[in-house]
Protein backbone atom coordinates (compact mmCIF):
# COMPACT_ATOMS: atom_id res chain seq x y z
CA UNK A 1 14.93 31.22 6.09
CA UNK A 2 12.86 28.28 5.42
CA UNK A 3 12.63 26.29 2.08
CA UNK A 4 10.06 23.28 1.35
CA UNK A 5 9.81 20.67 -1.00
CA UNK A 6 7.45 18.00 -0.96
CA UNK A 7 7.32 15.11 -2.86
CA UNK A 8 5.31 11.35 -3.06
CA UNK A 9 2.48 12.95 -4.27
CA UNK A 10 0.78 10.78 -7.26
CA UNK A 11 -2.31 8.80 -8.62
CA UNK A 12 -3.90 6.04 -6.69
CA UNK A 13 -7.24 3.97 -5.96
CA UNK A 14 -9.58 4.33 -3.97
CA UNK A 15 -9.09 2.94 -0.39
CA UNK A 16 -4.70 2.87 -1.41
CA UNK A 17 -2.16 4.83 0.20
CA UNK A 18 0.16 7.46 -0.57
CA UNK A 19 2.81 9.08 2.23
CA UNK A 20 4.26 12.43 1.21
CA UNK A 21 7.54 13.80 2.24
CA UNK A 22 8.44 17.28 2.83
CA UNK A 23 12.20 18.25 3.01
CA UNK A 24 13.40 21.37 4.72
CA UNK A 25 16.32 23.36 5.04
CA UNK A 26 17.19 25.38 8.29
CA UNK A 27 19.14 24.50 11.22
CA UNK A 28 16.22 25.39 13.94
CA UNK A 29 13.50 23.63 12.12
CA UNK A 30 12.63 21.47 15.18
CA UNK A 31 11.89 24.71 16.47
CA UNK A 32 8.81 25.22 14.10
CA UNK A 33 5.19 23.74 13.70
CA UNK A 34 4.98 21.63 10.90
CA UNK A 35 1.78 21.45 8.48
CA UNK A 36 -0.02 20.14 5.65
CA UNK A 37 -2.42 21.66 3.87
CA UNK A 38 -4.34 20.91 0.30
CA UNK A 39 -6.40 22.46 -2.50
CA UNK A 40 -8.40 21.62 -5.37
CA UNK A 41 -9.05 24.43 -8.29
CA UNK A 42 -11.41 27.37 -7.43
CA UNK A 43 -11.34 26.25 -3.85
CA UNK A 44 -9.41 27.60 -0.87
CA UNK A 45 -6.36 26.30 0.55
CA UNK A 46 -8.15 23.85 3.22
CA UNK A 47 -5.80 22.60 6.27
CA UNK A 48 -5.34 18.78 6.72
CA UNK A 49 -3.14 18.17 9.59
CA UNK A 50 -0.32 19.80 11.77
CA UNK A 51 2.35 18.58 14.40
CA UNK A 52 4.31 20.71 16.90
CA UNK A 53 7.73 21.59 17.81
CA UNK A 54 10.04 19.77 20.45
CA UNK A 55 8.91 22.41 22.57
CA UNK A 56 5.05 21.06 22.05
CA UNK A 57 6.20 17.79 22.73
CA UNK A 58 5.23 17.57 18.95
CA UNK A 59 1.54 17.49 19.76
CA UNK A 60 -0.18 16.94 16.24
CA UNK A 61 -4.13 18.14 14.98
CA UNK A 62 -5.81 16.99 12.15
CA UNK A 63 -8.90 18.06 9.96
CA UNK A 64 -12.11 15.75 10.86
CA UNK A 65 -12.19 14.22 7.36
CA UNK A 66 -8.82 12.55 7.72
CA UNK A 67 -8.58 11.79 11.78
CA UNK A 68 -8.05 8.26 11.71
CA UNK A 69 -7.05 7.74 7.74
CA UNK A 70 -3.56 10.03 7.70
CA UNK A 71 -1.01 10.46 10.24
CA UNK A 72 1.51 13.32 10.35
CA UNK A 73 5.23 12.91 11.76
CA UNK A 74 8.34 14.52 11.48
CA UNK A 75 11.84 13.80 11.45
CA UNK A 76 14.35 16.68 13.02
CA UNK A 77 17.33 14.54 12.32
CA UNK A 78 16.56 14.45 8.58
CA UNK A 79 14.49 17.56 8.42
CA UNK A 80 11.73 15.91 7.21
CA UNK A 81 7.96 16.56 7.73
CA UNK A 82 5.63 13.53 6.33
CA UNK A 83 1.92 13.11 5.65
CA UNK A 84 1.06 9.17 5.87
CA UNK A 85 -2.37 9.00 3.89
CA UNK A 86 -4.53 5.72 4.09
CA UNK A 87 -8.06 4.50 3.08
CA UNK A 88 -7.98 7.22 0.73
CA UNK A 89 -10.84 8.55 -1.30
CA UNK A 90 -11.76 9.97 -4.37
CA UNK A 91 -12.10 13.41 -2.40
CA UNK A 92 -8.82 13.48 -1.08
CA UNK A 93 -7.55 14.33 -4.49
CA UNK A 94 -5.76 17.79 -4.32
CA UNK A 95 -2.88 19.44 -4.26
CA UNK A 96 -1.18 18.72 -0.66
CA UNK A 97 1.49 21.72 0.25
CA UNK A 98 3.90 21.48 3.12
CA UNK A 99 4.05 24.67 5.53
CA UNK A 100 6.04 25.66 8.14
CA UNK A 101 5.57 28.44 10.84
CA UNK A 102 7.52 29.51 14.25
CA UNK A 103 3.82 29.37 16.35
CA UNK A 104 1.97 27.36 17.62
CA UNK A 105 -0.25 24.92 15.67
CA UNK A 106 -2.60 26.77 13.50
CA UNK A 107 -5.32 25.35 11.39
CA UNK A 108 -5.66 29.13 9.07
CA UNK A 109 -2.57 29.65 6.41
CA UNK A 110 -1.25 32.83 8.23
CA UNK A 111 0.00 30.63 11.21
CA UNK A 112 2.88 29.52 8.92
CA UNK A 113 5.82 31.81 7.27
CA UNK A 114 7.03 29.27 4.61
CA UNK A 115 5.72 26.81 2.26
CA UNK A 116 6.80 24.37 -0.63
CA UNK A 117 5.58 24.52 -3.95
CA UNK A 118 3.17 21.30 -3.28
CA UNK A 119 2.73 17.95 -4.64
CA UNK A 120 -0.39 16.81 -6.63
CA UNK A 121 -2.99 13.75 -5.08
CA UNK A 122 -4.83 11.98 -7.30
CA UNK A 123 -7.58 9.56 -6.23
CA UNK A 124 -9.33 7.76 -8.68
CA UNK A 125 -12.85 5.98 -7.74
């Protein structure tokens, strides 16, 4: 079993940056893809960006919108999955949830078992 909470989440300019945390329990979670994915109200949940297990090499993916703007990492020591989010813009604003899943990076919400209860993004133009 796998439980998520993210955090960082909060209201900021245009072009400022935000990094979000995401804090896991489990003792194999280096074992598991990492994810973040966001969603604004009547929309679906849309996937931002992923990174791999040790076993990957912790290869990471991202959403076109953000390649080059947000960076995702992880930290196995600390359990800790985080979503670095720069030149942000007014249509970043969502709510960003952490996910975690025992495949292989996967860009559809089915490729992960577990997820946190999510952290809101504001972005105010």
């Amino acid at each position: 079993q796998v439980q998520l909470v993210e955090s960082g989440g909060g209201l900021v300019q245009t072009g400022g940056s935000l990094r979000l945390s995401c804090a896991a329990s489990g003792r194999t979670l280096h074992m598991y893809t990492m994810a973040w994915f966001r969603q604004t109200s009547g929309k679906e949940r849309e996937f931002v960006a992923a990174i791999g297990s040790i076993l990957s090499g912790s290869r990471t993916s991202y959403t076109d919108s953000v390649k080059g703007r947000f960076t995702i990492s992880r930290d196995n020591a600390n359990r800790t999955a985080y979503l670095q989010m720069s030149s942000l813009k007014p249509e970043d604003t969502a709510v960003y949830f952490c996910a975690a899943g025992p495949s292989r990076i996967a860009g559809w919400e089915t490729g992960y078992d577990y997820w946190g209860q999510g952290t809101q993004v504001t972005v105010s133009s």
